[in-house]
Protein backbone atom coordinates (compact mmCIF):
# COMPACT_ATOMS: atom_id res chain seq x y z
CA UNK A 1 19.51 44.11 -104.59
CA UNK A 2 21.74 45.65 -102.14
CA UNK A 3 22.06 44.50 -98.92
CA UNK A 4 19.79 46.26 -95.90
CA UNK A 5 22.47 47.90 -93.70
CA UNK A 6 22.47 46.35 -90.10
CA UNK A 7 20.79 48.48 -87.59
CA UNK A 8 24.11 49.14 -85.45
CA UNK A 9 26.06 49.66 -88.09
CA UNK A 10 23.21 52.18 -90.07
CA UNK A 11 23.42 54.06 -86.39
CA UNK A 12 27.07 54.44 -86.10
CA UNK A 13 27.26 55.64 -89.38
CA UNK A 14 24.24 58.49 -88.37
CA UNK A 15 26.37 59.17 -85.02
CA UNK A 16 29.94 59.16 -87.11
CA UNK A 17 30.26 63.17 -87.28
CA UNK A 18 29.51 63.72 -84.01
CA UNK A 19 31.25 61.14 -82.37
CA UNK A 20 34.69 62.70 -84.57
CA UNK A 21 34.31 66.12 -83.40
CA UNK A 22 34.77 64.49 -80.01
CA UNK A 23 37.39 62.69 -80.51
CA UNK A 24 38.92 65.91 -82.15
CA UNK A 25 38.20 67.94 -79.18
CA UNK A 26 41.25 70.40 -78.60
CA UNK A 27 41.13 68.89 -74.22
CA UNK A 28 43.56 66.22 -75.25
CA UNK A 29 46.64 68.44 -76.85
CA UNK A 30 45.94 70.83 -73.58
CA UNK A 31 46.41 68.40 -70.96
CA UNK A 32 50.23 69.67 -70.95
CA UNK A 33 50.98 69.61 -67.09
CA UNK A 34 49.72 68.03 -63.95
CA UNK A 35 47.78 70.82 -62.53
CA UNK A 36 45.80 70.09 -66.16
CA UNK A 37 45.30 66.66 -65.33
CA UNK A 38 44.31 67.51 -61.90
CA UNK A 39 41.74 70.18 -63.29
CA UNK A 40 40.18 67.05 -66.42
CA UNK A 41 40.14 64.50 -63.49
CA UNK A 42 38.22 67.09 -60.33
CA UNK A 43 35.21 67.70 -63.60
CA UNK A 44 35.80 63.82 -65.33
CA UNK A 45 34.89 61.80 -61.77
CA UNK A 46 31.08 63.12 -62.01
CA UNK A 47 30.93 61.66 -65.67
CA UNK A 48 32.42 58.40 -63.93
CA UNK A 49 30.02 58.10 -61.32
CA UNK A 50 27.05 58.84 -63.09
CA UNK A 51 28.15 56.21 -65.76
CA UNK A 52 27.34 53.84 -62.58
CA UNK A 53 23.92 55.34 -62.25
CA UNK A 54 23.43 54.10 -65.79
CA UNK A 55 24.79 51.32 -65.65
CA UNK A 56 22.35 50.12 -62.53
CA UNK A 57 19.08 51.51 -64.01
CA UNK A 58 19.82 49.16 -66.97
CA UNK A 59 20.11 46.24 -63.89
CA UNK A 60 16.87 47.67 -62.85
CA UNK A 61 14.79 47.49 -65.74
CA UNK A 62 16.52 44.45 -67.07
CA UNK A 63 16.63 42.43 -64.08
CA UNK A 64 15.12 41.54 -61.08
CA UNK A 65 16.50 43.49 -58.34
CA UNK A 66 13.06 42.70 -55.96
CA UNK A 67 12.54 40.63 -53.07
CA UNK A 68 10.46 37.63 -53.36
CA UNK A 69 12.48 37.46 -57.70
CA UNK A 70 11.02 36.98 -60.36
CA UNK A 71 12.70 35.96 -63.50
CA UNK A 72 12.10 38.54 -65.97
CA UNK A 73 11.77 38.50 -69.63
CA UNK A 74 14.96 38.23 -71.53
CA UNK A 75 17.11 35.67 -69.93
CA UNK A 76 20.03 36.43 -72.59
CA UNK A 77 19.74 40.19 -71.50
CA UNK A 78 19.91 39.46 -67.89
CA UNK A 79 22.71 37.45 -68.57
CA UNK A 80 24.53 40.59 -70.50
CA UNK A 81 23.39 43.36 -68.06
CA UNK A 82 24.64 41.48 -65.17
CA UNK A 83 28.01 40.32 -66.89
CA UNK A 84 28.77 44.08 -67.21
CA UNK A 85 27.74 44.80 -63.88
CA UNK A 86 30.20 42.19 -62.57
CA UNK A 87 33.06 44.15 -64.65
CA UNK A 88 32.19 47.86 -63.44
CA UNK A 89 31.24 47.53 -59.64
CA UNK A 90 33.63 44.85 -58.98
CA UNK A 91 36.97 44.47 -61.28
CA UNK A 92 39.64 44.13 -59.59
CA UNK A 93 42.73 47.04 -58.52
CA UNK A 94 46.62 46.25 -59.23
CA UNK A 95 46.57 44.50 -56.23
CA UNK A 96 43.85 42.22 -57.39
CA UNK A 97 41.36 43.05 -54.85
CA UNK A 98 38.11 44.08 -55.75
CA UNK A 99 37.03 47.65 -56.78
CA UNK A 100 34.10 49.22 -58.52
CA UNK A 101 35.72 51.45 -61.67
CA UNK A 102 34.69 54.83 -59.62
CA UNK A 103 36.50 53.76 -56.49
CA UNK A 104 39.47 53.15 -58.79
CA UNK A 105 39.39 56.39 -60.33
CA UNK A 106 39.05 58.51 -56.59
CA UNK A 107 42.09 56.41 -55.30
CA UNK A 108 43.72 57.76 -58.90
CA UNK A 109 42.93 61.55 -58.12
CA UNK A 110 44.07 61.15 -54.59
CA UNK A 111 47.26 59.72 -56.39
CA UNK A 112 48.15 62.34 -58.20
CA UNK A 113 46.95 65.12 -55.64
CA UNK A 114 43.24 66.18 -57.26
CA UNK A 115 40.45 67.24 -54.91
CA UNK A 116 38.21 64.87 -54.18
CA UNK A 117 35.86 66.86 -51.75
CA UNK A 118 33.44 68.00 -54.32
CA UNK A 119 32.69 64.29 -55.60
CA UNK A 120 32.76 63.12 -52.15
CA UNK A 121 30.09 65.53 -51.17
CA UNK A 122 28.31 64.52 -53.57
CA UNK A 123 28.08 61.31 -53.16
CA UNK A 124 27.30 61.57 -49.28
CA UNK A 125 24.36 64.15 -50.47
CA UNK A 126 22.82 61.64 -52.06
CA UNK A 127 22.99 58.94 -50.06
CA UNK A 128 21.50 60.97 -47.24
CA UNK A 129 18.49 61.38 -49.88
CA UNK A 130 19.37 64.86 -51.43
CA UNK A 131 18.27 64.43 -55.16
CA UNK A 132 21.08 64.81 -57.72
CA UNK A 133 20.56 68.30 -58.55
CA UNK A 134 20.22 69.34 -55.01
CA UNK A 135 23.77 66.88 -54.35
CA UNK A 136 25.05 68.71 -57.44
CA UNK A 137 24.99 72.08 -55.95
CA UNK A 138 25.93 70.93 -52.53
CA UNK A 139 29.50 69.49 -54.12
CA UNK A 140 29.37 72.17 -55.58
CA UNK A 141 29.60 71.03 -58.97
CA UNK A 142 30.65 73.36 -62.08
CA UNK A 143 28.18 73.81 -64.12
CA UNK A 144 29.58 72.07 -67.55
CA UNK A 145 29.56 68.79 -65.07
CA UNK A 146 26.26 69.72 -63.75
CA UNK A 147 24.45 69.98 -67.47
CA UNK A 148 26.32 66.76 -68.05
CA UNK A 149 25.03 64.96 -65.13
CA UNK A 150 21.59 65.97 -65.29
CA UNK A 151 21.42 64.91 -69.35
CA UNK A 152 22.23 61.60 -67.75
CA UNK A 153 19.02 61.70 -65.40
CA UNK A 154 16.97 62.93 -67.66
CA UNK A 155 17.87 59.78 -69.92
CA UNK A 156 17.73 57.00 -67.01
CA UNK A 157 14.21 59.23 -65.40
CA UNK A 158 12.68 59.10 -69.23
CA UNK A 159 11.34 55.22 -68.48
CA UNK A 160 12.70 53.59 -71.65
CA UNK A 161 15.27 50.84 -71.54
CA UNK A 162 16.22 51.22 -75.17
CA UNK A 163 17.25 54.69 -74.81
CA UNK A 164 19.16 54.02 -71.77
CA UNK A 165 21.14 51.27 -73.20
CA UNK A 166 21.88 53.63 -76.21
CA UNK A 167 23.67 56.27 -73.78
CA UNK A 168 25.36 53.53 -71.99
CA UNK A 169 26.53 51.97 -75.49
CA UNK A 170 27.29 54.54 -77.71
CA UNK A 171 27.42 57.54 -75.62
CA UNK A 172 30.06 55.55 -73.45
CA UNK A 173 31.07 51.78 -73.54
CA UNK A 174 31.44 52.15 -77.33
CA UNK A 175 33.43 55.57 -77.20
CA UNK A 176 35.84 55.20 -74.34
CA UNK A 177 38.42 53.07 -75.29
CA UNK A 178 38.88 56.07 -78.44
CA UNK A 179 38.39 58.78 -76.14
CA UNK A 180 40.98 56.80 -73.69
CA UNK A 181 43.72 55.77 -75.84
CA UNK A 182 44.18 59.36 -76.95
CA UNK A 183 45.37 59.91 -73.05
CA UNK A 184 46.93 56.89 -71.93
CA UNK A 185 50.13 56.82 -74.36
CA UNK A 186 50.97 60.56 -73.80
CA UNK A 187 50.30 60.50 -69.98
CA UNK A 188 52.88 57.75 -69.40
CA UNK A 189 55.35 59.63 -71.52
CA UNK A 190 54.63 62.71 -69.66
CA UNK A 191 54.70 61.51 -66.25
CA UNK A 192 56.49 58.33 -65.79
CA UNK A 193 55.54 56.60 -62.54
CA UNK A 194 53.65 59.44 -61.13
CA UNK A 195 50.37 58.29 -62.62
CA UNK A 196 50.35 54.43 -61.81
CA UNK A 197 46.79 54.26 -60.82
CA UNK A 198 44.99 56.29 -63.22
CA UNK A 199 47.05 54.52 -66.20
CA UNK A 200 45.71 51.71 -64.89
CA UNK A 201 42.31 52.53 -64.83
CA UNK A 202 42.16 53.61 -68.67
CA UNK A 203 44.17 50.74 -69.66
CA UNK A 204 41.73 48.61 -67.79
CA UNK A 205 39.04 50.57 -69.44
CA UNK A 206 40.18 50.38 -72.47
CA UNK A 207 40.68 46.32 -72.49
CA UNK A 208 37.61 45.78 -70.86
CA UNK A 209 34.77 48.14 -72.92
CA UNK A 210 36.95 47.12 -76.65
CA UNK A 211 36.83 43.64 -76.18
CA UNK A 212 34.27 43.01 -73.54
CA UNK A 213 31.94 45.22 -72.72
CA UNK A 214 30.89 47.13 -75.76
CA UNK A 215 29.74 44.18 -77.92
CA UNK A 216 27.96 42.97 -75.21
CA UNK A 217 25.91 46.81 -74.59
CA UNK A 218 25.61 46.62 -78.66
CA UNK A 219 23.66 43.20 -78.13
CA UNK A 220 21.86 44.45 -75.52
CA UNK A 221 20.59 47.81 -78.20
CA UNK A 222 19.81 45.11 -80.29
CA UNK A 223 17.64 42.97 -78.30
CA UNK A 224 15.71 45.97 -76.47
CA UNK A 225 15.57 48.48 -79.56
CA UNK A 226 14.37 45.15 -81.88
CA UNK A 227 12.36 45.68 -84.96
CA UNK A 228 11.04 48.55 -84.07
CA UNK A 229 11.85 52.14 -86.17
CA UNK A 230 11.08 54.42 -83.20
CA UNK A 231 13.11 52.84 -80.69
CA UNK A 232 16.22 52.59 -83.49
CA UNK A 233 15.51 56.36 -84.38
CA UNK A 234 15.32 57.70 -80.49
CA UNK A 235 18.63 55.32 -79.80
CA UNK A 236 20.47 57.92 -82.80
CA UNK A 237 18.88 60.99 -80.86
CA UNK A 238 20.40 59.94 -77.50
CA UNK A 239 23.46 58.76 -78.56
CA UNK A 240 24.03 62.22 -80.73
CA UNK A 241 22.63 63.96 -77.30
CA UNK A 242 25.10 62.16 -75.08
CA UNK A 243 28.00 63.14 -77.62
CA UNK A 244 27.09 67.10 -77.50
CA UNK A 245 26.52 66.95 -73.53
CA UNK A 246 30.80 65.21 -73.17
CA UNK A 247 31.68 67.54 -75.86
CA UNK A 248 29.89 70.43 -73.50
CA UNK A 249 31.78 68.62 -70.62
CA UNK A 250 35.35 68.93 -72.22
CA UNK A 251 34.62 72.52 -73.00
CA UNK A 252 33.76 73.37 -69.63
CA UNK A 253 37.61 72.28 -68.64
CA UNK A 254 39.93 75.54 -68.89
CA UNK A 255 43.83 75.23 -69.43
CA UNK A 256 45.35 75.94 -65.82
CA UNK A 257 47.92 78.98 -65.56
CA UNK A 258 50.31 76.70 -64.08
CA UNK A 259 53.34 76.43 -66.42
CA UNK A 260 55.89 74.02 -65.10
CA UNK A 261 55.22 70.71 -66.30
CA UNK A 262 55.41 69.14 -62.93
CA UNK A 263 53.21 71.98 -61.45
């Protein structure tokens, strides 16, 4: 009798199509000069900060994150969720000093000359209390990055772990370092020295969700989605949702008319 395919493996295999045509997107071959890169970075920071909303809803519901603690169920998902916390809101800069992942890619844009007033209002909209959508507008945020962001909310505001560990997983950890290493090569080529910081944050990425960070997020699908059909079935659904919504993303970033390939 043949083998039962592993539930991971039988939902990368459902998410395989999708998850090419992203990785085949035509935004890599047109990110030919810096006013390009500028123009992928100013929409890309939103997906990178909302990646951090993710990432702390999982600490939420996975942890304890009250005053007087309690220890909560799963001690071997506490210790995952927390281990990739560690990674994303504090790794460490070229200096060495500590630096969440979003902080690292700002100081990147500012690097190479992007605008980093619309994430930056953002950011102080909602920690004055504006909701997202209202923060979203206030940026103002285009509206490919504003569909994206909101799919995001919708996923963290729908009150199940599984299928917020699915996004996170599939829909990111397990799709950057792909989605990265088509950049990273050709950027250094490109622009030798000019791009320090921002190499450095998707080589960092890269090393870190490959060999760290993804297999952990897969254990963590497996633990929270367990034996159960519906929770493996809306894990595909999400993670083919999150694929559409970056593919929606990368379409919503037009080639510049700048030519030179300095510009």
């Amino acid at each position: 009798m043949e083998a039962e395919l592993d539930p991971i493996e039988f939902l990368q295999q459902e998410v395989a199509g999708t998850r090419q045509l992203l990785l085949n997107n035509g935004l890599y071959y047109r990110l030919q000069t810096m006013a390009d890169l500028r123009q992928f970075m100013e929409h890309h920071v939103f997906a990178v900060w909302d990646f951090m909303s993710l990432l702390k809803a999982l600490q939420r519901d996975l942890t304890c994150v009250d005053v007087p603690w309690v220890p909560t169920a799963n001690p071997a998902t506490r210790r995952l969720i927390n281990e990739i916390v560690l990674g994303e809101e504090t790794d460490v800069d070229p200096q060495g000093q500590p630096v969440s992942h979003f902080e690292l890619y700002v100081r990147a844009m500012e690097e190479c000359g992007a605008n980093t007033l619309p994430i930056r209002r953002l950011v102080a909209a909602v920690g004055a209390g504006r909701t997202v959508s209202q923060a979203l507008a206030d940026a103002p945020a285009p509206d490919s990055v504003r569909q994206f962001v909101e799919t995001t909310f919708r996923i963290i505001q729908s009150g199940k772990p599984h299928a917020v560990a699915a996004a996170f997983t599939f829909g990111r950890e397990d799709l950057i370092p792909a989605m990265f290493r088509q950049l990273v090569g050709e950027l250094r080529d490109r622009f030798p020295g000019q791009l320090d910081t921002f190499v450095y944050y998707l080589d960092r990425h890269i090393e870190l969700d490959e060999e760290v960070h993804a297999p952990l997020a897969q254990q963590m699908v497996r633990e929270l989605c367990a034996d159960d059909p519906q929770h493996w079935q809306e894990a595909q659904q999400v993670t083919i949702e999150c694929l559409e919504a970056r593919m929606a993303l990368w379409d919503g970033i037009k080639p510049t008319q700048a030519s030179p390939a300095l510009a």
